[in-house]
PDB file of N, CA and C in Angstrom:
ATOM      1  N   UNK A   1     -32.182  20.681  89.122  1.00  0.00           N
ATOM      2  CA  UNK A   1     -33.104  20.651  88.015  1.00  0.00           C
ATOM      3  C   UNK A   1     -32.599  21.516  86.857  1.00  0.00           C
ATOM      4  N   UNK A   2     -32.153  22.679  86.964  1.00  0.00           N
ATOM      5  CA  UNK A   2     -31.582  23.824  86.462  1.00  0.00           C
ATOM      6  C   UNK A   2     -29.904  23.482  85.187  1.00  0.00           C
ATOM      7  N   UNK A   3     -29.551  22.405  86.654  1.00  0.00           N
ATOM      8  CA  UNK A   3     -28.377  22.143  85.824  1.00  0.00           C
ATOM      9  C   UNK A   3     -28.416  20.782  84.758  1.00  0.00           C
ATOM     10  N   UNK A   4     -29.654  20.078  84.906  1.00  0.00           N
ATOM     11  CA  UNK A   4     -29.920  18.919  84.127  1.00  0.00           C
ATOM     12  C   UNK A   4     -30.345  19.875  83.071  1.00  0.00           C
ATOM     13  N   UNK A   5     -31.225  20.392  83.053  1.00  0.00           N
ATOM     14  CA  UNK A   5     -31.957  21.158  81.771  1.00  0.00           C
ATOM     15  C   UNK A   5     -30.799  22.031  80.747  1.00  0.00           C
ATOM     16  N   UNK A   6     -29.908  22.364  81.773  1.00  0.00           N
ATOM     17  CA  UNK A   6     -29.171  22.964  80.893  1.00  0.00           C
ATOM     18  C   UNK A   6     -27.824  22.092  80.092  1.00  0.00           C
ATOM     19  N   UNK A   7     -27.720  21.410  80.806  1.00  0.00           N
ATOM     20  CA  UNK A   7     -26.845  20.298  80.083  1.00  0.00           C
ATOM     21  C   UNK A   7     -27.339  19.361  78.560  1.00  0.00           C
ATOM     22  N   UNK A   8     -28.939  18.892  78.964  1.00  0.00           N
ATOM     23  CA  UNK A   8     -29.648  18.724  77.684  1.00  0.00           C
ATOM     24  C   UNK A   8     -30.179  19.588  76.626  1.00  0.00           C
ATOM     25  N   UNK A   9     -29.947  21.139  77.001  1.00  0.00           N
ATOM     26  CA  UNK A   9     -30.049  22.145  76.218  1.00  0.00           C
ATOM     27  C   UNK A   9     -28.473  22.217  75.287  1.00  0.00           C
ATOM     28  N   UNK A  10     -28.116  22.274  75.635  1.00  0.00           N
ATOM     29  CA  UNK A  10     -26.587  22.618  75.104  1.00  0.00           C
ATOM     30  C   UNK A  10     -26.468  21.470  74.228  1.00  0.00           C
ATOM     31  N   UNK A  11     -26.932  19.715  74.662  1.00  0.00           N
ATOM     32  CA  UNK A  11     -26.614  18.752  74.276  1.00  0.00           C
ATOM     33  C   UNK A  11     -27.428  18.975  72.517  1.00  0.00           C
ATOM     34  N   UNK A  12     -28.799  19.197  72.969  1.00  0.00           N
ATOM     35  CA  UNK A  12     -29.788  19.111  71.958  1.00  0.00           C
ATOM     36  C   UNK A  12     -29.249  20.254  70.678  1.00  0.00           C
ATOM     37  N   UNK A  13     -28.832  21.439  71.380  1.00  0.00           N
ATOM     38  CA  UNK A  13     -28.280  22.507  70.493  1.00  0.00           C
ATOM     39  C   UNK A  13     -27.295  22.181  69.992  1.00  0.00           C
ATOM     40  N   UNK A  14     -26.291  21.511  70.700  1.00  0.00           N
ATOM     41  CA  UNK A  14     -25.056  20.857  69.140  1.00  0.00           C
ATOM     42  C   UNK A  14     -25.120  19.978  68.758  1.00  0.00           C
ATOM     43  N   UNK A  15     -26.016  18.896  68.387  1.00  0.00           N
ATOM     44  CA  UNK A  15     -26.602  18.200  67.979  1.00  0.00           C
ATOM     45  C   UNK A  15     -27.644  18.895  66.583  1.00  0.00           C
ATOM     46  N   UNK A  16     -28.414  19.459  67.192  1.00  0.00           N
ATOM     47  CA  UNK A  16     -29.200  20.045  66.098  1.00  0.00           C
ATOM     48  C   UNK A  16     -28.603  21.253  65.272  1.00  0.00           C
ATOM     49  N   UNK A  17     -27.476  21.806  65.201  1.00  0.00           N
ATOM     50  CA  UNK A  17     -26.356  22.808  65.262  1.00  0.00           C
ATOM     51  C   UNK A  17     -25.334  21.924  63.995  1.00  0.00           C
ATOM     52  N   UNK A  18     -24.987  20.471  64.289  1.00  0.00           N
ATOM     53  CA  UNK A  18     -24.483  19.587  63.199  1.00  0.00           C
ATOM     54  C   UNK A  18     -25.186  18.943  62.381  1.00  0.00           C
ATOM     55  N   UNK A  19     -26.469  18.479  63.051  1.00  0.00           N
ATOM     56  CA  UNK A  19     -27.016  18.044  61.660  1.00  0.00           C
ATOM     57  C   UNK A  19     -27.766  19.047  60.777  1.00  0.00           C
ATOM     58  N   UNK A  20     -27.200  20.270  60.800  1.00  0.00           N
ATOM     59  CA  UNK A  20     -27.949  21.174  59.681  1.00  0.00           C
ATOM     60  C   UNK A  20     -27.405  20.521  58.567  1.00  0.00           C
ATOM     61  N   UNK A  21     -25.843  20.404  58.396  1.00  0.00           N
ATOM     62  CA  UNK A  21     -25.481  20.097  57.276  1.00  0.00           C
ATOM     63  C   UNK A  21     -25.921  18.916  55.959  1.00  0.00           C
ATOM     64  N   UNK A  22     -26.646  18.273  56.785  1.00  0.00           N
ATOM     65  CA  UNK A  22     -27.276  17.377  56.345  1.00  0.00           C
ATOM     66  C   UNK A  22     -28.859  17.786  55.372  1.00  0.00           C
ATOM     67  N   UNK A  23     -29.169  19.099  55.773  1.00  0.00           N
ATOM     68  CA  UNK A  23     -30.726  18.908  55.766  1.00  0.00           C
ATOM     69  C   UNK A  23     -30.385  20.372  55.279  1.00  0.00           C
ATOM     70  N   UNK A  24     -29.874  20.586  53.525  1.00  0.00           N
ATOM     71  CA  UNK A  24     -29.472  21.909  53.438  1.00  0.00           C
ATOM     72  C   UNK A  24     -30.985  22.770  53.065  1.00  0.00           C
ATOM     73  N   UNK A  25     -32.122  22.352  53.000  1.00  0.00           N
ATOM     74  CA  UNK A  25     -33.390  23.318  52.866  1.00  0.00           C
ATOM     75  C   UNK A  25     -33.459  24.647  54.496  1.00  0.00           C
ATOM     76  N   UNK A  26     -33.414  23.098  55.634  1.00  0.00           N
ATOM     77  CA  UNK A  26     -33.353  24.038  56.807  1.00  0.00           C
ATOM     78  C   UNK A  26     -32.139  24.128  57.451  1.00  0.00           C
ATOM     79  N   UNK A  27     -30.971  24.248  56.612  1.00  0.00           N
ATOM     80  CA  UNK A  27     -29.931  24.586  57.308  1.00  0.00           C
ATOM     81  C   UNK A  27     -29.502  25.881  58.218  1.00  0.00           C
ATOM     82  N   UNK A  28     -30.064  26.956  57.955  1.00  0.00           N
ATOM     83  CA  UNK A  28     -29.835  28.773  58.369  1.00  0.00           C
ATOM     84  C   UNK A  28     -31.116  27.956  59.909  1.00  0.00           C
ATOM     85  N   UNK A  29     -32.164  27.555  59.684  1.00  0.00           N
ATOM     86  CA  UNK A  29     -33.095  27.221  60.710  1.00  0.00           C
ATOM     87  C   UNK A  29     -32.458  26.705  61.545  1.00  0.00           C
ATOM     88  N   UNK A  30     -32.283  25.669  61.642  1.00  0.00           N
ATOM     89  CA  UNK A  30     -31.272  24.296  62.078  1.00  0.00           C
ATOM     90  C   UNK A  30     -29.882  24.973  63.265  1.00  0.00           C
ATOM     91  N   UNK A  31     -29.465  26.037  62.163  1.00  0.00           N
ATOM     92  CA  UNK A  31     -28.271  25.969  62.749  1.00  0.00           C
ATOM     93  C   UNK A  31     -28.721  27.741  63.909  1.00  0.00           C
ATOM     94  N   UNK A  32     -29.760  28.290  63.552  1.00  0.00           N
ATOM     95  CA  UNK A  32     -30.149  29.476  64.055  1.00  0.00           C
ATOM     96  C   UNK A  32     -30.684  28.492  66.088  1.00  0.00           C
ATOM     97  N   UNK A  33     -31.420  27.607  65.421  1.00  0.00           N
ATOM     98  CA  UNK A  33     -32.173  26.682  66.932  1.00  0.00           C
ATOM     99  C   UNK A  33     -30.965  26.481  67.755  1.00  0.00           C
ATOM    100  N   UNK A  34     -29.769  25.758  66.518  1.00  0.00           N
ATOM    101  CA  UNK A  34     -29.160  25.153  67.918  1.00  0.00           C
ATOM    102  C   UNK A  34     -28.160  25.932  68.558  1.00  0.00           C
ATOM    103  N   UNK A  35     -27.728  27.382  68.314  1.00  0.00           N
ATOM    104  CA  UNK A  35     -27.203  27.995  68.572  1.00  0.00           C
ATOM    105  C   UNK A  35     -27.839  28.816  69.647  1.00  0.00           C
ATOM    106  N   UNK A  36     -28.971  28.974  69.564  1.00  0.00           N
ATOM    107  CA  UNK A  36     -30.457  29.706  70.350  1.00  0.00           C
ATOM    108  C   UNK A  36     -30.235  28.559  71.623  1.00  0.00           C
ATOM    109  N   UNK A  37     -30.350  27.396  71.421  1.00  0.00           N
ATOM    110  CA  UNK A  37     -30.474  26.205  72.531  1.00  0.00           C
ATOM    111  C   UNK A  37     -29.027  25.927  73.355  1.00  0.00           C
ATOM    112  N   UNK A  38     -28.125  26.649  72.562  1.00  0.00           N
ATOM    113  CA  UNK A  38     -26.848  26.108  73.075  1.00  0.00           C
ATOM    114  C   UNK A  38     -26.854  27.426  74.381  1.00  0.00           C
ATOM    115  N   UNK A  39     -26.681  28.409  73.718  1.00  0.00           N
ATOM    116  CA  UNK A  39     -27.039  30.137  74.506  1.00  0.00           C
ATOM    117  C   UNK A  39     -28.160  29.939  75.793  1.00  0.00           C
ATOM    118  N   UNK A  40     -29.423  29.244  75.618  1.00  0.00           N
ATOM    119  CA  UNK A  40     -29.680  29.196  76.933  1.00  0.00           C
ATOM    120  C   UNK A  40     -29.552  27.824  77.627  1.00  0.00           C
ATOM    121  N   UNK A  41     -28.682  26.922  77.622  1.00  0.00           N
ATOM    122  CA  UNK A  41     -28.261  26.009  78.221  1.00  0.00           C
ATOM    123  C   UNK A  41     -27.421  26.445  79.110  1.00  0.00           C
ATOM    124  N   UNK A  42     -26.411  27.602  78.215  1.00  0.00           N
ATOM    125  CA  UNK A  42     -25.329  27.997  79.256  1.00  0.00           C
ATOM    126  C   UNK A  42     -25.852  29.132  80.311  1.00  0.00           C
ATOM    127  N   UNK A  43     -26.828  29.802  79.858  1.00  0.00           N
ATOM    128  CA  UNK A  43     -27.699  30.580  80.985  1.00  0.00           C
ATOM    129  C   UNK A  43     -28.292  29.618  81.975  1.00  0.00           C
ATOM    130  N   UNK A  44     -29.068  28.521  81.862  1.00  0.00           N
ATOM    131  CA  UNK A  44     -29.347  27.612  83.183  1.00  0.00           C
ATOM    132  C   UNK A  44     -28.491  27.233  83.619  1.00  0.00           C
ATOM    133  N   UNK A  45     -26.953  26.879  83.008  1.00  0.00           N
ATOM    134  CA  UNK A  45     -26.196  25.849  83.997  1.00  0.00           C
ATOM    135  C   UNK A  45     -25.480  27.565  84.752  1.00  0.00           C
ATOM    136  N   UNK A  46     -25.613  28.646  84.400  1.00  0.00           N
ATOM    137  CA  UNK A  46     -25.295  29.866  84.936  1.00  0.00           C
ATOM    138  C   UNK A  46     -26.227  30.104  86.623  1.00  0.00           C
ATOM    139  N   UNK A  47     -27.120  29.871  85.905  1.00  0.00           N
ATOM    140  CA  UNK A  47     -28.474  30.318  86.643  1.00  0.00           C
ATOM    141  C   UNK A  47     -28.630  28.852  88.068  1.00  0.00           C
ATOM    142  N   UNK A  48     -28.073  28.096  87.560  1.00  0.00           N
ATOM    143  CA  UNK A  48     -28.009  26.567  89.077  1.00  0.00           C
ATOM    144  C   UNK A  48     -26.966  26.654  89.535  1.00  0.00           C
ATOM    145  N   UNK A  49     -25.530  27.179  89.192  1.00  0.00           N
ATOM    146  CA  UNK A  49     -24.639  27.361  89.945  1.00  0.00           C
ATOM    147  C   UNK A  49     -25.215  27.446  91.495  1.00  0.00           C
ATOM    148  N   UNK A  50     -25.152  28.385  91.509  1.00  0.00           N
ATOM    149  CA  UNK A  50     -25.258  29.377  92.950  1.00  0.00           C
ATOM    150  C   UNK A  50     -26.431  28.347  93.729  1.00  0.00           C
ATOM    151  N   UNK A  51     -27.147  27.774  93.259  1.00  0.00           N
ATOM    152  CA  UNK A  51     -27.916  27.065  94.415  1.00  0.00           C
ATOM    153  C   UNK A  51     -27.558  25.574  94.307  1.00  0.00           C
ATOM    154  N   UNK A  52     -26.620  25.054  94.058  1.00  0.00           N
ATOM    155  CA  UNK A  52     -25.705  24.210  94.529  1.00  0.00           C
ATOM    156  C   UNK A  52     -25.448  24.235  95.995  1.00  0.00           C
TER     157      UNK A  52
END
């Protein structure tokens, strides 16, 4: 479960991480989320290791 969530975290965070450039009002927002989303994606797929 741990490692799905974190794979669509990371996914959603560079995703939302590139299209700041697009959307320069919330770009600092945009790119603050997906960097925030990318950071704990790699903490869950950290955190499901071990119970593999």
């Amino acid at each position: 479960m741990f490692l799905i969530l974190g794979m669509i975290a990371i996914a959603l965070g560079a995703i939302a991480a590139l299209a700041a450039a697009r959307f320069p009002v919330r770009q600092v927002q945009l790119e603050r989320w997906g960097g925030d989303l990318m950071v704990a994606g790699v903490a869950l797929l950290g955190f499901s290791f071990p119970m593999i």
